[in-house]
N, C-alpha and C. Protein backbone atom coordinates (compact mmCIF):
# COMPACT_ATOMS: atom_id res chain seq x y z
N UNK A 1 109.13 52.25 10.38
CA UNK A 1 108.49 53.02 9.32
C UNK A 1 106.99 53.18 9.64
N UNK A 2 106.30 54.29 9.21
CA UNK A 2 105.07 54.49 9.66
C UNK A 2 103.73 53.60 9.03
N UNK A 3 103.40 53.43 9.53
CA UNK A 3 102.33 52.64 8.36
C UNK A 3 101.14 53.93 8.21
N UNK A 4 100.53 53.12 7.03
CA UNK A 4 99.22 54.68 6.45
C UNK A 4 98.12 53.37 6.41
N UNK A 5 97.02 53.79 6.32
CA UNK A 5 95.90 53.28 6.32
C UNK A 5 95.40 53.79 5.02
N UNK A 6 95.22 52.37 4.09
CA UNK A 6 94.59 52.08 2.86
C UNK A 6 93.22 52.32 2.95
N UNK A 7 91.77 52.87 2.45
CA UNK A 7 91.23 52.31 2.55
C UNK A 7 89.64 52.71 1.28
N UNK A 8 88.78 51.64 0.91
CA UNK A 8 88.02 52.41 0.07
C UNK A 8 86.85 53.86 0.52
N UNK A 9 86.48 54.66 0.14
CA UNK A 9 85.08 55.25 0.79
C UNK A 9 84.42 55.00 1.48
N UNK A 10 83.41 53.76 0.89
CA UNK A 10 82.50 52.80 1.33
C UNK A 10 83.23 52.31 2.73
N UNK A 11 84.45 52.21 2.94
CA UNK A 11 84.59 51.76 4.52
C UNK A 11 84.37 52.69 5.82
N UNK A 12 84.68 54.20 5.02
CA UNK A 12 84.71 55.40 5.83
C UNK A 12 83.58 55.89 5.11
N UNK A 13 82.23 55.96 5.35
CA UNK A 13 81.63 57.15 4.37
C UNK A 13 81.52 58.18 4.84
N UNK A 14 82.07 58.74 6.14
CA UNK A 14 82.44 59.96 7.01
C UNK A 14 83.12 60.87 6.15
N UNK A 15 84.02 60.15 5.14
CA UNK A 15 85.08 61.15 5.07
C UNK A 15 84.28 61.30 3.58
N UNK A 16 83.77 61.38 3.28
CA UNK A 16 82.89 61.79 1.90
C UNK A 16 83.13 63.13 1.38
N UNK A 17 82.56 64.22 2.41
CA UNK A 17 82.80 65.23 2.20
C UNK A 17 84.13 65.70 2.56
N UNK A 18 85.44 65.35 3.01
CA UNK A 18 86.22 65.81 3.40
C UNK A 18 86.92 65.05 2.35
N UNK A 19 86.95 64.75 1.71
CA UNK A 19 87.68 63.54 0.36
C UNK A 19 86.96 64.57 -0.47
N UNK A 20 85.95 64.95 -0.66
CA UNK A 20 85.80 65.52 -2.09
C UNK A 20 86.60 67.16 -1.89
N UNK A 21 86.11 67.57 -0.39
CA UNK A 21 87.23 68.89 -0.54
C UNK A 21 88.49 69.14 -1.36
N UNK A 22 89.00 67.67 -0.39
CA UNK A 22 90.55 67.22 -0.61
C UNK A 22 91.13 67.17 -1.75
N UNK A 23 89.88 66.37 -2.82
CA UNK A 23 90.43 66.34 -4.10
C UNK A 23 90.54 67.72 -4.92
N UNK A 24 89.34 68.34 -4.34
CA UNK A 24 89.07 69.75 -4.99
C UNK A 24 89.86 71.14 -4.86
N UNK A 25 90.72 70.76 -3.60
CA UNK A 25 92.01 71.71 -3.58
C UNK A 25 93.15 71.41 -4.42
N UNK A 26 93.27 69.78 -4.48
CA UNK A 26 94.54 69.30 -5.34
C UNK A 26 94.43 70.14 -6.88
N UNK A 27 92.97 69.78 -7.79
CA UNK A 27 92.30 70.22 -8.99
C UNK A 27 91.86 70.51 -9.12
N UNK A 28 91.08 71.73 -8.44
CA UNK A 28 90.10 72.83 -9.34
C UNK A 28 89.12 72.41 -9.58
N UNK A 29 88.78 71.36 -9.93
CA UNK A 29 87.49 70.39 -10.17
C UNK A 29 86.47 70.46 -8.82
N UNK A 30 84.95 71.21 -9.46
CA UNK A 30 84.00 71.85 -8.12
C UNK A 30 84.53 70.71 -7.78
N UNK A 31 84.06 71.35 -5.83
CA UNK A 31 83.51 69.58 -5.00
C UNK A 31 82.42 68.87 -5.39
N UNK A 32 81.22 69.77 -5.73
CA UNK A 32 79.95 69.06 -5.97
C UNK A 32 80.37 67.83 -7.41
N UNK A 33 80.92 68.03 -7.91
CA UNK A 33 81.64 67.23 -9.03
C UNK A 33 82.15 65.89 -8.78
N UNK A 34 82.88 66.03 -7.37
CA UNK A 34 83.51 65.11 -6.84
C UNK A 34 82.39 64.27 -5.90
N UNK A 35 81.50 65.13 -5.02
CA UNK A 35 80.38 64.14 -4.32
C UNK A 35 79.08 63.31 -5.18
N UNK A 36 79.55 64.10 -6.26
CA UNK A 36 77.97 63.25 -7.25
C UNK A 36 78.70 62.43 -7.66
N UNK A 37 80.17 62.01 -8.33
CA UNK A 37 80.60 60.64 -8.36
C UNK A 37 80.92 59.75 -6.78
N UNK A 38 81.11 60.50 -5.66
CA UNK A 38 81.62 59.57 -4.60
C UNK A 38 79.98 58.90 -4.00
N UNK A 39 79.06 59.78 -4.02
CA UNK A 39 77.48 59.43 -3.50
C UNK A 39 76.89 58.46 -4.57
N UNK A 40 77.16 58.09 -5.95
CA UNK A 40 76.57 57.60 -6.61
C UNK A 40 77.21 55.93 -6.35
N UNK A 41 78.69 55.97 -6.05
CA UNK A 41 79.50 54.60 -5.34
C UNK A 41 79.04 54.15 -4.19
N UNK A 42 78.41 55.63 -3.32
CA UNK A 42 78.51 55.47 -1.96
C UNK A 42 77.11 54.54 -2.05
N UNK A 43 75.95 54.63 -2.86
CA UNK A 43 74.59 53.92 -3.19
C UNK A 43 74.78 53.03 -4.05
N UNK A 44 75.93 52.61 -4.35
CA UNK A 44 76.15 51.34 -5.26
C UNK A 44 75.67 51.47 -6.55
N UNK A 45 75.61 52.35 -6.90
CA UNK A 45 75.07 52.53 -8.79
C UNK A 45 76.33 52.66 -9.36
N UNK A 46 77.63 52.27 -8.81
CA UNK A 46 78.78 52.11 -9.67
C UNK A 46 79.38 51.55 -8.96
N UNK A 47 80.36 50.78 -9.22
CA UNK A 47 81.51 50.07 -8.36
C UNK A 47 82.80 50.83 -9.28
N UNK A 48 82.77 52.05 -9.32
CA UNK A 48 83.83 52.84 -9.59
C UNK A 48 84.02 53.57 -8.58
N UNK A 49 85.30 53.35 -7.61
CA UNK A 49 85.30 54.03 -6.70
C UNK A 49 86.43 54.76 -6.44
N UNK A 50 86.46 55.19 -5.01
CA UNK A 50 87.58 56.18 -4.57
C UNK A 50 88.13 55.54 -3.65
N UNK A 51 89.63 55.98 -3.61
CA UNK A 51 90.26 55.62 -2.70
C UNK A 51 91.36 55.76 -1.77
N UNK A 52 91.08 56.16 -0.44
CA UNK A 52 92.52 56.98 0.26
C UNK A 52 93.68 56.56 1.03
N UNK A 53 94.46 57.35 1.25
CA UNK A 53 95.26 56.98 2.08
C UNK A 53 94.96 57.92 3.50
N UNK A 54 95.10 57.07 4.46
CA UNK A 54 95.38 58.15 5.51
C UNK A 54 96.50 58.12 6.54
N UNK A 55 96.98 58.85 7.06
CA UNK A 55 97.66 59.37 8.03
C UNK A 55 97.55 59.80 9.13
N UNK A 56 96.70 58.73 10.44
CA UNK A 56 96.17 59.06 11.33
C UNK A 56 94.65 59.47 10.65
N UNK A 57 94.43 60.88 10.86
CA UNK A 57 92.84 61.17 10.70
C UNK A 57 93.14 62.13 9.34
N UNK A 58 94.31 62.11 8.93
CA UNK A 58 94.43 62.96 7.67
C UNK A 58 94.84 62.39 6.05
N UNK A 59 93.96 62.85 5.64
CA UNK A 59 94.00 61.75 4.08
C UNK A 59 95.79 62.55 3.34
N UNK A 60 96.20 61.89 2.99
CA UNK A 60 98.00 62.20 2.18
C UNK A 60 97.79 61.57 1.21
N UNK A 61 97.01 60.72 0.48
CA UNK A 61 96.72 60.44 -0.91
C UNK A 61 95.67 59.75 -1.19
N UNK A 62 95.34 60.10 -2.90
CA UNK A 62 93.93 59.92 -3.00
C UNK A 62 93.79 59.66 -4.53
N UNK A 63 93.01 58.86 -4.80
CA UNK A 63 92.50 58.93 -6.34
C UNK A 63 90.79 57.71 -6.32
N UNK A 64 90.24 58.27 -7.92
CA UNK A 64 89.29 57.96 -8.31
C UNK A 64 89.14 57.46 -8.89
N UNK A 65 87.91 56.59 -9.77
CA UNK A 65 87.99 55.62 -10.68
C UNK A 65 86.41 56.14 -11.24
N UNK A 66 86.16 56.84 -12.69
CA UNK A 66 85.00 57.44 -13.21
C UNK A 66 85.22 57.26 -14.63
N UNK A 67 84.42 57.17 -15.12
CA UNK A 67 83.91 56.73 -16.99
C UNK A 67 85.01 57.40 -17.81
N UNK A 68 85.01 58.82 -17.39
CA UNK A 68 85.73 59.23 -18.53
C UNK A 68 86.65 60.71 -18.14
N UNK A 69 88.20 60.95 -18.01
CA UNK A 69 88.69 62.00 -17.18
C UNK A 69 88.62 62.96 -18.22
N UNK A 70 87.68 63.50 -18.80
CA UNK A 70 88.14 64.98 -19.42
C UNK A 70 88.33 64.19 -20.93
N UNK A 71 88.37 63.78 -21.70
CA UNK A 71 89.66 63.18 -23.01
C UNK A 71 87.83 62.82 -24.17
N UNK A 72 88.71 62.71 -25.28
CA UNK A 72 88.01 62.16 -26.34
C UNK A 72 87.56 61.16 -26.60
N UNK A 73 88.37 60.58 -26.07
CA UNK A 73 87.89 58.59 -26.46
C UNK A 73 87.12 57.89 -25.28
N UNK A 74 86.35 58.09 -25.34
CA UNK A 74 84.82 57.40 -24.57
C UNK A 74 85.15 55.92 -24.49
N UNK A 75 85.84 55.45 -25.27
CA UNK A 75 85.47 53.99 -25.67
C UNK A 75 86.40 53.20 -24.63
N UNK A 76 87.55 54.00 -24.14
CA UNK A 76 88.43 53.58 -23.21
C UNK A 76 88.24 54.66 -21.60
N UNK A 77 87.24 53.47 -21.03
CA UNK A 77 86.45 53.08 -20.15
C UNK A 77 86.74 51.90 -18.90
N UNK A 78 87.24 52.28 -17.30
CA UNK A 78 86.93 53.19 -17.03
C UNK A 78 88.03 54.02 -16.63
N UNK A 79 88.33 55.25 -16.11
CA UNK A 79 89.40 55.90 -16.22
C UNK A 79 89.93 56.28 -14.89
N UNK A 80 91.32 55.93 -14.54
CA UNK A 80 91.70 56.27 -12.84
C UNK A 80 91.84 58.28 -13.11
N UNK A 81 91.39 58.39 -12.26
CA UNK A 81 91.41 60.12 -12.06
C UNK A 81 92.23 60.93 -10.73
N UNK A 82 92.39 61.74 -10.92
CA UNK A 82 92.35 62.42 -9.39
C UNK A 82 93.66 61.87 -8.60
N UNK A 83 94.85 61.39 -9.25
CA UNK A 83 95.67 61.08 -8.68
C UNK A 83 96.89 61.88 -7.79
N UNK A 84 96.24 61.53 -6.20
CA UNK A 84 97.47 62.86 -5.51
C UNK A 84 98.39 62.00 -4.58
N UNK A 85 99.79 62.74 -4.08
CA UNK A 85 99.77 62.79 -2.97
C UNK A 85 100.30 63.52 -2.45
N UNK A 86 100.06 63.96 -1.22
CA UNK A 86 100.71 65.07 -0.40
C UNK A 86 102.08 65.33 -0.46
N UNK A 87 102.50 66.48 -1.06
CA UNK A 87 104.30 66.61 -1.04
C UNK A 87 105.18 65.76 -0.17
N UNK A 88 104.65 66.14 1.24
CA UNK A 88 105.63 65.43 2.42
C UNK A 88 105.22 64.50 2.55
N UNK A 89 104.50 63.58 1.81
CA UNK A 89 104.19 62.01 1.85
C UNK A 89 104.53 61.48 0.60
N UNK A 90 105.30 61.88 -1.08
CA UNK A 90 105.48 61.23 -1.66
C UNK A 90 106.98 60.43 -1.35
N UNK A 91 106.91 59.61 -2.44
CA UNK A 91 108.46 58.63 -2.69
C UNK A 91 108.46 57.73 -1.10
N UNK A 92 107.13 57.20 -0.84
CA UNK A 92 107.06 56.38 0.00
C UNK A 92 106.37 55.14 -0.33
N UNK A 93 105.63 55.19 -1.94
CA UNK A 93 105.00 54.10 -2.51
C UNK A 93 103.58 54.35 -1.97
N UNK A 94 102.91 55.63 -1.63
CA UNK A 94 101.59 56.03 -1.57
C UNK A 94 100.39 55.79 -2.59
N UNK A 95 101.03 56.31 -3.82
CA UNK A 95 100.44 56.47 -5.14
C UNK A 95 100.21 55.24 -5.81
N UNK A 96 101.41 54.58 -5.42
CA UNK A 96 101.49 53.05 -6.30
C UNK A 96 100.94 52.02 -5.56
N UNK A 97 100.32 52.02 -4.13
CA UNK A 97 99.49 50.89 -3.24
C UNK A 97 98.14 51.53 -3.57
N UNK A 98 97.59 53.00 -3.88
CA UNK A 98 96.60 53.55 -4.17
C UNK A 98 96.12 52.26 -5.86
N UNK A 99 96.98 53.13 -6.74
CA UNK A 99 97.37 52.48 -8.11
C UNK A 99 96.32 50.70 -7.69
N UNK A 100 97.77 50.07 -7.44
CA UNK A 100 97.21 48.73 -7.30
C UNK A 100 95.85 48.10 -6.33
N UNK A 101 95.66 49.09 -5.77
CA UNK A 101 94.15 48.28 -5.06
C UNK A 101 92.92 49.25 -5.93
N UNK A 102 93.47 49.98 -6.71
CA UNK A 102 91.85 50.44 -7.46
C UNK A 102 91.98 49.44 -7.99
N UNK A 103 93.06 48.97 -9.08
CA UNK A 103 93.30 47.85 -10.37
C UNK A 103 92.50 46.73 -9.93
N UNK A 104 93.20 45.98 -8.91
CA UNK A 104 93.11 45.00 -8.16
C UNK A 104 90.91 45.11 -7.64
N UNK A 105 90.68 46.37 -7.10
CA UNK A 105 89.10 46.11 -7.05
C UNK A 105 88.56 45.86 -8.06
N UNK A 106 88.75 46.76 -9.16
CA UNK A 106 88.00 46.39 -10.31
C UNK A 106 88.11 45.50 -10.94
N UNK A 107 89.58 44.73 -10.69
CA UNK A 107 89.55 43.36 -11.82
C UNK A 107 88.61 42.46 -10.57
N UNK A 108 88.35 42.50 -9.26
CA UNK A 108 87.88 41.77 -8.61
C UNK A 108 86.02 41.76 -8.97
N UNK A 109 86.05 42.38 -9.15
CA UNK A 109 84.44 43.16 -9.71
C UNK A 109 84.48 42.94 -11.62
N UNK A 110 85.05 42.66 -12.07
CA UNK A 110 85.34 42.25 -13.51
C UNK A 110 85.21 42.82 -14.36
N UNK A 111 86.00 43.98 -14.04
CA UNK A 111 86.30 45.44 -14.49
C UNK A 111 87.70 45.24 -15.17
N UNK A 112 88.12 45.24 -16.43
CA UNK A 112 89.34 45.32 -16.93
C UNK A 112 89.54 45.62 -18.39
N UNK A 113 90.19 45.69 -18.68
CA UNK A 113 91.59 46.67 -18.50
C UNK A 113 91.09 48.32 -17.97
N UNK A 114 92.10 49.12 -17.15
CA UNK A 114 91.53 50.44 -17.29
C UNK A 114 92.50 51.30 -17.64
N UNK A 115 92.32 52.59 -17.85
CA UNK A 115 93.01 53.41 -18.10
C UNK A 115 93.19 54.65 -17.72
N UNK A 116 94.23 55.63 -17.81
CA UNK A 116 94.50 56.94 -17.22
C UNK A 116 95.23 57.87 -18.11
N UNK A 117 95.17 59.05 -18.22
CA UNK A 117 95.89 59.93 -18.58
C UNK A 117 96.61 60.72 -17.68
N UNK A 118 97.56 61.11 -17.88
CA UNK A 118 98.53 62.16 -17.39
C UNK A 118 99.66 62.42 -18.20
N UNK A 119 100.24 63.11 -17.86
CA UNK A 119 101.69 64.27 -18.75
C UNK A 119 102.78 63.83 -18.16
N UNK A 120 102.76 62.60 -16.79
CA UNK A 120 103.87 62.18 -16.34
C UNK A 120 104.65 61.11 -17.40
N UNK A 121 105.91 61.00 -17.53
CA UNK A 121 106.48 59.77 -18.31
C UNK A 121 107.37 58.97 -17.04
N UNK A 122 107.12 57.40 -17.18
CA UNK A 122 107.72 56.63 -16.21
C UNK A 122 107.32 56.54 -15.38
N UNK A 123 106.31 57.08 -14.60
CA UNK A 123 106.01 56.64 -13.50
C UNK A 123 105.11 55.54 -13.29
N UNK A 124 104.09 55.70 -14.01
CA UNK A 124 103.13 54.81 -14.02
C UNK A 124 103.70 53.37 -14.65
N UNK A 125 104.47 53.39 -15.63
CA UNK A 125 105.31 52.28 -16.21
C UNK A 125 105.58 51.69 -14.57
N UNK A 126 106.37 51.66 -13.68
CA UNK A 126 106.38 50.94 -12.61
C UNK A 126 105.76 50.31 -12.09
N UNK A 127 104.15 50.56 -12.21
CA UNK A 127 103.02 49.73 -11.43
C UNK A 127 102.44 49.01 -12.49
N UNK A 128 102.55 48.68 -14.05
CA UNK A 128 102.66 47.98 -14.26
C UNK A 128 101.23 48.00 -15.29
N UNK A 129 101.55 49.96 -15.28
CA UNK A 129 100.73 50.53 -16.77
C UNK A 129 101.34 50.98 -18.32
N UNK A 130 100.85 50.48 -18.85
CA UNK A 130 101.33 50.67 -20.51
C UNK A 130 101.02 51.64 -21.59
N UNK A 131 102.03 52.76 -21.45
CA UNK A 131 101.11 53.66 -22.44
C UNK A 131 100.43 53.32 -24.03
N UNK A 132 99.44 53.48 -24.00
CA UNK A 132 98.73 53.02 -25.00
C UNK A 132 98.09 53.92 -26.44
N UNK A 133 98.28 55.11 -25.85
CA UNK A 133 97.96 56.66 -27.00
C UNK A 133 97.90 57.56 -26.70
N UNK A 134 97.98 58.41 -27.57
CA UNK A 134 97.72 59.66 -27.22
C UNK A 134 96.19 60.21 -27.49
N UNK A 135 95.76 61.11 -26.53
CA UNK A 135 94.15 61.89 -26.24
C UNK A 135 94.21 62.83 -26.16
N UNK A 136 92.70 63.35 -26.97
CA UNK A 136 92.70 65.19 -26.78
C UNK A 136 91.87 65.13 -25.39
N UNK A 137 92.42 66.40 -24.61
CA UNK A 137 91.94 66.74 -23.42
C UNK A 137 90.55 67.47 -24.04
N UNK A 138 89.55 68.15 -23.03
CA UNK A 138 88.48 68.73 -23.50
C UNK A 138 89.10 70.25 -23.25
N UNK A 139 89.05 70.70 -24.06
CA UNK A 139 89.30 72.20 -24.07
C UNK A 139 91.20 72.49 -24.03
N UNK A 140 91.62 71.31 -24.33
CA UNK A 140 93.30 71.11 -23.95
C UNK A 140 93.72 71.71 -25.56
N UNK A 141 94.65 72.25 -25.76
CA UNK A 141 95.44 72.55 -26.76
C UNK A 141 96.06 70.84 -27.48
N UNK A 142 97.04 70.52 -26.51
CA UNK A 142 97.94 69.23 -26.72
C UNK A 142 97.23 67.93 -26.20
N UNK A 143 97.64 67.43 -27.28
CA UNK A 143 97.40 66.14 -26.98
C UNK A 143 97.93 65.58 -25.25
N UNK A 144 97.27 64.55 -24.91
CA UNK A 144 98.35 64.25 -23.27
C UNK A 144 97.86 62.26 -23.80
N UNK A 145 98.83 62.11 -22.63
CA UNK A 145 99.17 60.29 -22.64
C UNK A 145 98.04 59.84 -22.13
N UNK A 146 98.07 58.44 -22.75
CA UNK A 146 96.71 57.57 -22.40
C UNK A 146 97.44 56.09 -22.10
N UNK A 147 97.08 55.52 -20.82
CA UNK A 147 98.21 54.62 -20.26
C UNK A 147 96.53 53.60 -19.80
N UNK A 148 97.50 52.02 -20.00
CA UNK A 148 96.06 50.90 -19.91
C UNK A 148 96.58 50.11 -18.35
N UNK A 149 95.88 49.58 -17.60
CA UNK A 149 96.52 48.28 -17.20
C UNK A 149 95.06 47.00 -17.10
N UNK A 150 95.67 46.11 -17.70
CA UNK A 150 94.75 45.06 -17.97
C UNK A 150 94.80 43.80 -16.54
């Protein structure tokens, strides 16, 4: 089986700009959006970070860790974002070794509980997140899920 290479930003800061592309094709979300949270980790004014997978020299999954994804409730802080992975790389446990080493940094850094939204049901239940409410998106019609892991 192939192995992928885990790894945070801060280990690669090469791929800075090619990680914020990356994310910015997955979501619409400018890049400049994505480098003013990855440059502000990359200078240590947050230990909210990013984190990829790669595939040789090509990132196949990716997510973020920032204050607040879009939603109403400020108070549930801080929020995993930006969660991808490449079509021909899911259902290999990409998402869910992503998942557990953001968790795992931030409780190491003494960061806990955090939380995420998405419209998926069950998936996140596997790694060992708990949906916790429902949130208005910013400019969203419907409400979407608000999931914790402590």
């Amino acid at each position: 089986m192939k192995e992928f290479q885990y790894i945070t930003l801060r280990e690669k800061p090469e791929l800075m700009n090619m990680a914020a592309e990356w994310f910015h094709s997955k979501w619409g979300v400018p890049t400049e959006a994505y480098l003013e949270c990855m440059e502000a980790y990359m200078k240590q004014e947050t230990e909210l970070g990013w984190f990829l997978c790669l595939d040789g020299e090509r990132i196949v999954g990716g997510l973020g860790v920032i204050e607040n994804d879009f939603h109403d409730r400020s108070d549930l802080t801080p929020n995993v974002c930006a969660v991808y992975t490449e079509e021909s790389h899911r259902c290999r446990g990409i998402a869910g070794a992503l998942l557990d080493m953001a968790v795992e940094d931030l409780r190491s850094k003494g960061i806990s509980p955090v939380y995420l939204v998405t419209d998926h049901t069950g998936f996140y239940e596997r790694y060992g997140w708990e949906f916790l409410c429902m949130v208005q998106g910013d400019g969203e019609p419907d409400m979407t899920r608000m999931y914790m892991h402590r």
